[in-house]
C-alpha atoms as a PDB file:
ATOM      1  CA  UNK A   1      -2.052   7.488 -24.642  1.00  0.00           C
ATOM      2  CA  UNK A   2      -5.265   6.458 -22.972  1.00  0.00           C
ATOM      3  CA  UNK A   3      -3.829   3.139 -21.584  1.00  0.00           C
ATOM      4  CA  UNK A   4      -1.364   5.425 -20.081  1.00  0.00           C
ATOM      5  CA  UNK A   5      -4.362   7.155 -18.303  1.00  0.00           C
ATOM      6  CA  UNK A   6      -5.236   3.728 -16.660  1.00  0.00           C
ATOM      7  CA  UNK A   7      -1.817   2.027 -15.825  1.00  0.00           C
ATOM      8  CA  UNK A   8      -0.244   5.686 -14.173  1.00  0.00           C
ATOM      9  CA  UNK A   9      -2.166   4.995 -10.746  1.00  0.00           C
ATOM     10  CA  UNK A  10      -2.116   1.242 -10.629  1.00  0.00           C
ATOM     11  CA  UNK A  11       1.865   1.920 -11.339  1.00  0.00           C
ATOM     12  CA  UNK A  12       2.854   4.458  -8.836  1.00  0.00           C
ATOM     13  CA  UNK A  13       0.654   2.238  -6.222  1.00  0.00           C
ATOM     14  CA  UNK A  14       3.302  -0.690  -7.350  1.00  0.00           C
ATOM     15  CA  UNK A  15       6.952   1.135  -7.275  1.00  0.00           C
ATOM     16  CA  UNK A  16       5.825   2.546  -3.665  1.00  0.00           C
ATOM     17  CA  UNK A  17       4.766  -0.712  -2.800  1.00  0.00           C
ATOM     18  CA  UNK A  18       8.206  -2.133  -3.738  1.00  0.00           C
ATOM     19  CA  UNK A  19      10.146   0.495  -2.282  1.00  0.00           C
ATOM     20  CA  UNK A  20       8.300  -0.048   1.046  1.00  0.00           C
ATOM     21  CA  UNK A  21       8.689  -3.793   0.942  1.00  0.00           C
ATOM     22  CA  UNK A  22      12.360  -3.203   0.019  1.00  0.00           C
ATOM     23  CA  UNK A  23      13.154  -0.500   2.884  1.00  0.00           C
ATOM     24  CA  UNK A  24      11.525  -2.821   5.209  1.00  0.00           C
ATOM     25  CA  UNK A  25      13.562  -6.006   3.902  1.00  0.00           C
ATOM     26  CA  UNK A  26      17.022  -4.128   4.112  1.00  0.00           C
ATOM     27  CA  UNK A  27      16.327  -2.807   7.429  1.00  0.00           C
ATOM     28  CA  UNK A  28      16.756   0.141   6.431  1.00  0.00           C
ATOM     29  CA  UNK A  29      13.432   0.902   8.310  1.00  0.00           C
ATOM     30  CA  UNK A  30      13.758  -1.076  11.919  1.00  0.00           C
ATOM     31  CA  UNK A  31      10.586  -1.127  13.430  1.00  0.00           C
ATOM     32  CA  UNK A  32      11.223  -4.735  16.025  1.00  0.00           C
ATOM     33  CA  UNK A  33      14.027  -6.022  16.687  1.00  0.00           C
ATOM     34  CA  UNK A  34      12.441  -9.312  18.040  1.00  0.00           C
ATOM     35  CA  UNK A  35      12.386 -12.169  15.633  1.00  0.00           C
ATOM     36  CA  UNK A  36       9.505 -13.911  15.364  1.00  0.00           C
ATOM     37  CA  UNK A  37       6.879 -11.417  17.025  1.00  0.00           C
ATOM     38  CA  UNK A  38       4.280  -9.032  15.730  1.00  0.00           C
ATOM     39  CA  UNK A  39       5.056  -7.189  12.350  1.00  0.00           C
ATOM     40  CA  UNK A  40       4.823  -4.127  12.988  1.00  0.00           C
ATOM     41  CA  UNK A  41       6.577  -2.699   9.683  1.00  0.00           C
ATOM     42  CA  UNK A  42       3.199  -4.083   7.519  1.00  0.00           C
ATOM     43  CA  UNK A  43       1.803  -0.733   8.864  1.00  0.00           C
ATOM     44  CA  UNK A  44       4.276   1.425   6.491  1.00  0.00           C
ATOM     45  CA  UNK A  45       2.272  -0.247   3.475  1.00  0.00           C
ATOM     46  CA  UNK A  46      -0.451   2.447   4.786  1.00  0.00           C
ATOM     47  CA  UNK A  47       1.927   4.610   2.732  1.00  0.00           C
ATOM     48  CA  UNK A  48       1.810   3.747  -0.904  1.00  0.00           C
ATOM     49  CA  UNK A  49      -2.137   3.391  -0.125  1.00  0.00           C
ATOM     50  CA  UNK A  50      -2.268   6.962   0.761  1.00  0.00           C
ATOM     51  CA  UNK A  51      -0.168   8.347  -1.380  1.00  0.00           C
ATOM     52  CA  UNK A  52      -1.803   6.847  -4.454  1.00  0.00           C
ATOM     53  CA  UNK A  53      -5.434   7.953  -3.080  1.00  0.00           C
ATOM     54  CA  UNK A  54      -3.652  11.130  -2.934  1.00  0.00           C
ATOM     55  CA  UNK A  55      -2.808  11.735  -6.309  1.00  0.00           C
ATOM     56  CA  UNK A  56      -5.579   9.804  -8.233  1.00  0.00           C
ATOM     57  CA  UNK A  57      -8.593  10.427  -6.414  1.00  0.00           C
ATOM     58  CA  UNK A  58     -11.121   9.102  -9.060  1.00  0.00           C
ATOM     59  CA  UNK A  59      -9.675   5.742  -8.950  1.00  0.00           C
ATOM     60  CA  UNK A  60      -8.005   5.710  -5.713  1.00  0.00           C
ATOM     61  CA  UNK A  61      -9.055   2.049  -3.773  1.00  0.00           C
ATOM     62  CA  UNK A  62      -8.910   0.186  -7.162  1.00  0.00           C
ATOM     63  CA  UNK A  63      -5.873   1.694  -8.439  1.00  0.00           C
ATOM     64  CA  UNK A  64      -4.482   1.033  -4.872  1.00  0.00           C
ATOM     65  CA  UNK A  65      -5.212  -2.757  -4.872  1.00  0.00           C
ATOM     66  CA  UNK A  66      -4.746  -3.280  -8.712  1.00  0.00           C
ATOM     67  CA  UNK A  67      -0.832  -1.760  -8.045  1.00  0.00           C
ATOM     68  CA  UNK A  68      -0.592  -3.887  -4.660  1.00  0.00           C
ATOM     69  CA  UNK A  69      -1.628  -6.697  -6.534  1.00  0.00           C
ATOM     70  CA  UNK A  70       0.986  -6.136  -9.120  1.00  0.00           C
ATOM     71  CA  UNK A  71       3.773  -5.592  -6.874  1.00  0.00           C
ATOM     72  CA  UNK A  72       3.330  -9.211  -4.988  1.00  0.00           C
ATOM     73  CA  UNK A  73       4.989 -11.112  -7.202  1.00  0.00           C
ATOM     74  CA  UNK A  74       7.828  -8.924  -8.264  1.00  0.00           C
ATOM     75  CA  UNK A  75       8.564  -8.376  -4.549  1.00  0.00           C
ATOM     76  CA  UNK A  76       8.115 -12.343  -4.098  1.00  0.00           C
ATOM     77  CA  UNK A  77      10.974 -12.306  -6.844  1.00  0.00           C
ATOM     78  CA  UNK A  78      13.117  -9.697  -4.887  1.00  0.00           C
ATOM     79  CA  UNK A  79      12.588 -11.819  -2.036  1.00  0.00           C
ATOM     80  CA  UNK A  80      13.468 -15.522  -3.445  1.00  0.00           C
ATOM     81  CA  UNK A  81      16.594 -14.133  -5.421  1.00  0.00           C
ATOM     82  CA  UNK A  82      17.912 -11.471  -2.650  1.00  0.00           C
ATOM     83  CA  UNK A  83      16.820 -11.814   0.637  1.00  0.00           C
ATOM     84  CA  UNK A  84      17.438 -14.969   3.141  1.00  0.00           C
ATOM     85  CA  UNK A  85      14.720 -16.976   3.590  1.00  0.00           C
ATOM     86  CA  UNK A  86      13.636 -16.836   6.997  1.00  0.00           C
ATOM     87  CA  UNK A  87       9.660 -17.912   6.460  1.00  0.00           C
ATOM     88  CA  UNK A  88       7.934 -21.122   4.503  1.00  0.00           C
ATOM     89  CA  UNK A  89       6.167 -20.229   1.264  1.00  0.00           C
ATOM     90  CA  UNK A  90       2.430 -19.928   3.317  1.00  0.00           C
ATOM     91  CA  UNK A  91       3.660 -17.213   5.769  1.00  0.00           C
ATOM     92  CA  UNK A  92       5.275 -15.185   2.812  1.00  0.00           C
ATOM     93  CA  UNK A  93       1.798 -15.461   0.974  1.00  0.00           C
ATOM     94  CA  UNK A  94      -0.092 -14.346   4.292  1.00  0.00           C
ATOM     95  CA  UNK A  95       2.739 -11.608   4.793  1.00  0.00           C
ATOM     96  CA  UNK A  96       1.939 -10.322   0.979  1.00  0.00           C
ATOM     97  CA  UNK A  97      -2.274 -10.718   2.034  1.00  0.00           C
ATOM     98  CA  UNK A  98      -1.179  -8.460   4.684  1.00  0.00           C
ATOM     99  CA  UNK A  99       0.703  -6.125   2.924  1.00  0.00           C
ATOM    100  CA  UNK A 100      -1.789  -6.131   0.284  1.00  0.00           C
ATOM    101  CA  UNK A 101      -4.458  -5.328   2.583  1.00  0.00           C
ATOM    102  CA  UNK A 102      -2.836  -2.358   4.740  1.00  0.00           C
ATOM    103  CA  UNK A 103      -1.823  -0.707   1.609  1.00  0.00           C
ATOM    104  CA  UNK A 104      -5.629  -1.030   0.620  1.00  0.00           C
ATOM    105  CA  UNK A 105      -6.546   0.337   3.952  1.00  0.00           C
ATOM    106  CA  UNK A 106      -4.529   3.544   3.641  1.00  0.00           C
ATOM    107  CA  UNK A 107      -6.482   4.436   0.581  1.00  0.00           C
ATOM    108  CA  UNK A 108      -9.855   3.668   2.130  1.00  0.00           C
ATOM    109  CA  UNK A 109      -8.678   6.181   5.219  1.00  0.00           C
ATOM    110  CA  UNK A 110      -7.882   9.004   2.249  1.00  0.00           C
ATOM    111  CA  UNK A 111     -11.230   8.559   0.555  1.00  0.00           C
ATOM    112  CA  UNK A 112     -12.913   8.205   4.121  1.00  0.00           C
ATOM    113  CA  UNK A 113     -11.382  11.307   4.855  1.00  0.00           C
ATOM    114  CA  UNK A 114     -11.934  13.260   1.696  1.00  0.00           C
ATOM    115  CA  UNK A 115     -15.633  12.678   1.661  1.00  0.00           C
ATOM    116  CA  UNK A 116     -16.102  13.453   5.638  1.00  0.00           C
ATOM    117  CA  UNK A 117     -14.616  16.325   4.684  1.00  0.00           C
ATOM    118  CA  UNK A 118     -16.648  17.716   1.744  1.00  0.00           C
ATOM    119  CA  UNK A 119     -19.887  16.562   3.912  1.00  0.00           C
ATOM    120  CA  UNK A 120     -18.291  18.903   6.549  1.00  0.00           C
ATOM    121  CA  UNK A 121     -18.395  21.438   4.001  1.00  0.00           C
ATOM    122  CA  UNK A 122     -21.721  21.131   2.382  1.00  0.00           C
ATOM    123  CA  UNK A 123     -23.579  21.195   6.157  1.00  0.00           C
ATOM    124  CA  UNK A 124     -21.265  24.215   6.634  1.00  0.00           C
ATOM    125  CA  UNK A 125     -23.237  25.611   3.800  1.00  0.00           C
ATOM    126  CA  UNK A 126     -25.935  24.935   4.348  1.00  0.00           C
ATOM    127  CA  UNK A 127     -26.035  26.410   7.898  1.00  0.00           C
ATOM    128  CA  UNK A 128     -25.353  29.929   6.929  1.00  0.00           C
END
């Protein structure tokens, strides 16, 4: 049971990962229409970042990039054996770097947050 205690965060950072990368790959999610041009849909990977900081606050920005992490090569997988190749190997890798790092960033934001708020709290005590 105690493994289970350090794989549940790392794992639900991974299966949101993957659902992101596959809403964004089926289009069910358009953000551009405009092929090549900026990628705008990396910033949904804010989501499984957050989301995971959310729920496992103790662990959140290591969980979040150990479960990124994970998820790269089973959505490289997804991507090689589903999806048309539209990009060389290097741009997928920089696309997953990407990925990896936005989902990373959403879970800095949530801890960010979190402890601007309990400072907000404690000088709110302190004042009265």
């Amino acid at each position: 049971m105690a493994i289970w205690r350090t794989i549940k965060a790392p794992a639900t950072c991974c299966i949101l990962f993957v659902i992101a990368f596959i809403f964004l790959k089926n289009g069910w999610i358009i953000v551009s229409d405009k092929f090549p041009g900026p990628e705008y849909g990396l910033l949904l990977f804010l989501f499984p970042g957050v989301i995971t900081a959310l729920i496992f606050r103790s662990t959140a920005i290591f969980s979040t990039l150990l479960g990124a992490f994970a998820a790269v090569p089973f959505c490289f997988i997804l991507r090689w054996i589903y999806y048309v190749r539209v990009r060389p190997p290097v741009q997928e890798v920089a696309y997953a770097a990407s990925a990896i790092f936005w989902c990373v960033l959403g879970a800095m934001f949530v801890v960010l947050a979190t402890t601007a708020y309990r400072q907000y709290l404690t000088n709110k005590k302190g004042a009265h």
